[in-house]
C-alpha atoms as a PDB file:
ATOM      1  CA  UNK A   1     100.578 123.949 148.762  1.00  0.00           C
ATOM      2  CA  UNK A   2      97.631 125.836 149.861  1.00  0.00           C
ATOM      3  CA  UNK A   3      97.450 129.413 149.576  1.00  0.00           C
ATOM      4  CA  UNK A   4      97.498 131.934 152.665  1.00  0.00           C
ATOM      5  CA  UNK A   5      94.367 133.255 151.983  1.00  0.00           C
ATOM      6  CA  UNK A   6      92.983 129.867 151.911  1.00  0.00           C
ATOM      7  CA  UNK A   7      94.449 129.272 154.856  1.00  0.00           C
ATOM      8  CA  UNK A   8      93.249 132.673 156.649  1.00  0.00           C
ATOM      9  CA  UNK A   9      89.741 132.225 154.955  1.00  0.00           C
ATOM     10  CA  UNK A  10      90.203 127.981 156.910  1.00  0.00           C
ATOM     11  CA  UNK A  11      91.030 129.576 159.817  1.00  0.00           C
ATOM     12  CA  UNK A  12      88.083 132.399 160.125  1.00  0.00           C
ATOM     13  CA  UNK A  13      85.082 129.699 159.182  1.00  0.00           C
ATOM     14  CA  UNK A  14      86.551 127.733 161.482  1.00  0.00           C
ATOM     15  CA  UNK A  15      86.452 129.941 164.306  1.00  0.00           C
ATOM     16  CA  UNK A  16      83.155 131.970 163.703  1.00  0.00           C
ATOM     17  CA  UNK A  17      81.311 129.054 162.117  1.00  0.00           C
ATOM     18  CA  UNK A  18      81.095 130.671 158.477  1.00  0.00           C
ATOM     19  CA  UNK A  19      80.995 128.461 156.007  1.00  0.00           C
ATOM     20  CA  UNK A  20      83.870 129.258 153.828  1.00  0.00           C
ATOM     21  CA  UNK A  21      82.337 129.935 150.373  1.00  0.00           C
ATOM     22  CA  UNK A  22      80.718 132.896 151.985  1.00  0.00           C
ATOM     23  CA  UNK A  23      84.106 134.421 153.349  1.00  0.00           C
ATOM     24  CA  UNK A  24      85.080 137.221 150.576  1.00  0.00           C
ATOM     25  CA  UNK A  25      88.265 138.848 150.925  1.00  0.00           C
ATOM     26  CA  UNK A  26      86.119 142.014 151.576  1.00  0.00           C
ATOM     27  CA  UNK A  27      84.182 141.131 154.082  1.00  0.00           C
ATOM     28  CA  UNK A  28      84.136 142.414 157.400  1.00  0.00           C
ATOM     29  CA  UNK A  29      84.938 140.364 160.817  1.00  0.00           C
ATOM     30  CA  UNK A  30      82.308 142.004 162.546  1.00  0.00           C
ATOM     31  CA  UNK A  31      79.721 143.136 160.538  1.00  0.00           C
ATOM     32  CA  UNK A  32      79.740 140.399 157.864  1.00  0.00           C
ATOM     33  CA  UNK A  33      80.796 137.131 159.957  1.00  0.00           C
ATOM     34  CA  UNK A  34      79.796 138.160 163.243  1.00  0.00           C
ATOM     35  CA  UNK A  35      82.576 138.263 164.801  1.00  0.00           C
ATOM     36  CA  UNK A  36      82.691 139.582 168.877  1.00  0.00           C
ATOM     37  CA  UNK A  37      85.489 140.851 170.923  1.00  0.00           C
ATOM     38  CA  UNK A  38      86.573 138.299 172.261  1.00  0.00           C
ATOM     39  CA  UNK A  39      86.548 136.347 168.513  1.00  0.00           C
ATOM     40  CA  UNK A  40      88.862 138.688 167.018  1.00  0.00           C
ATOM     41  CA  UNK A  41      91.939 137.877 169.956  1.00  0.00           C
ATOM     42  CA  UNK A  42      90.948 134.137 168.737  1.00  0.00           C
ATOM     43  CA  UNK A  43      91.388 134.983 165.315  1.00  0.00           C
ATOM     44  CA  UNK A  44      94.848 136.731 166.057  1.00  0.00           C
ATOM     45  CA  UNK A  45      95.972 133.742 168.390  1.00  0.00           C
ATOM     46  CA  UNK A  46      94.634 131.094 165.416  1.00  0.00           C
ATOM     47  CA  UNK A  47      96.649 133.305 162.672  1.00  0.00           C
ATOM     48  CA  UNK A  48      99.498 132.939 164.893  1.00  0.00           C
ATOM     49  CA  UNK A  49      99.627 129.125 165.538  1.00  0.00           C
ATOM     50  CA  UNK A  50      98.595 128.025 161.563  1.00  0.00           C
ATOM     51  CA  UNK A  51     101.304 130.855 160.276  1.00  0.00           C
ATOM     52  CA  UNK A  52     103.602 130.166 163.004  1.00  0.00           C
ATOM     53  CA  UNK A  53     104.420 133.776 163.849  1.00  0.00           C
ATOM     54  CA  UNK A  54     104.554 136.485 166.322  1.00  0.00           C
ATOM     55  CA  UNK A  55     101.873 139.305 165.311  1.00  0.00           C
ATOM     56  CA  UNK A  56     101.611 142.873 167.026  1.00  0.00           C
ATOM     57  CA  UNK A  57      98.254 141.938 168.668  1.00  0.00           C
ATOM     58  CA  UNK A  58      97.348 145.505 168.872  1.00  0.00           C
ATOM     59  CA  UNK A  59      98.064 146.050 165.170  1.00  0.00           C
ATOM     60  CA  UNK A  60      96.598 142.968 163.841  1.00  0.00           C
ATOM     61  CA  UNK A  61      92.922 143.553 165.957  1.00  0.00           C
ATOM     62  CA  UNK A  62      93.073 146.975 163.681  1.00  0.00           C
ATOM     63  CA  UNK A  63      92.396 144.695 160.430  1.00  0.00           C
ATOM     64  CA  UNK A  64      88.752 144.679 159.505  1.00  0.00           C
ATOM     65  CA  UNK A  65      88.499 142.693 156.392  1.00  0.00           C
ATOM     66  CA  UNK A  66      89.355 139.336 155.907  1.00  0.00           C
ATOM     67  CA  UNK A  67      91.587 140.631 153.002  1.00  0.00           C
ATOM     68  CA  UNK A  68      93.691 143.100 155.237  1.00  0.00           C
ATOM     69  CA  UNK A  69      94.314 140.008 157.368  1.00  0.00           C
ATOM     70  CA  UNK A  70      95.587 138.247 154.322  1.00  0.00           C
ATOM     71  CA  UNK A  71      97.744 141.156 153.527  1.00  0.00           C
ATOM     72  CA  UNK A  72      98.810 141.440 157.452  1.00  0.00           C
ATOM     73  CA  UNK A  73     100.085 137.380 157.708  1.00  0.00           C
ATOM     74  CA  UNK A  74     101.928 137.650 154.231  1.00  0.00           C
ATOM     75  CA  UNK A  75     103.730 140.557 155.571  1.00  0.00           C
ATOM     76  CA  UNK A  76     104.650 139.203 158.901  1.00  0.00           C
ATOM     77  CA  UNK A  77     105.744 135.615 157.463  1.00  0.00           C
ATOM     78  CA  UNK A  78     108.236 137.724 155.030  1.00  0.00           C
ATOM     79  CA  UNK A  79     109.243 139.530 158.187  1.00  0.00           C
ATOM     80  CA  UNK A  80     109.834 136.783 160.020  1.00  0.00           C
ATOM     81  CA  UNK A  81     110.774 133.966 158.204  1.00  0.00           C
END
């Protein structure tokens, strides 16, 4: 089974065309992948549909790094689930 970050880290190169080897679990949305606005309600939406949970939109667009974003899914799934 893969892993959530892997999953997260699929998800993010996917959407902001980052090749995934160059996703670190510190690096930064905006400032490292170039992430816009509009990109990071994407992201939320596309952490939503591959986790299949409901995330506090306003809460999760607060996560910078791709690590906090790990940290955020694995918390909602064991909310949720």
């Amino acid at each position: 089974m893969t892993s959530i970050e892997e999953r997260v880290k699929k998800v993010v190169s996917r959407l902001l065309g980052v090749n995934e080897s160059q996703i670190a679990d510190d690096s930064d949305f905006v400032r490292d992948l170039g992430a816009e606005s509009i990109q990071s309600i994407e992201l939320v939406a596309a952490f939503e549909e591959e986790f299949d949970i409901e995330m506090d939109e306003e809460a999760a667009l607060q996560v910078k790094t791709v690590g906090k974003a790990v940290e955020f899914v694995k918390k909602d799934i064991a909310e949720q689930h």
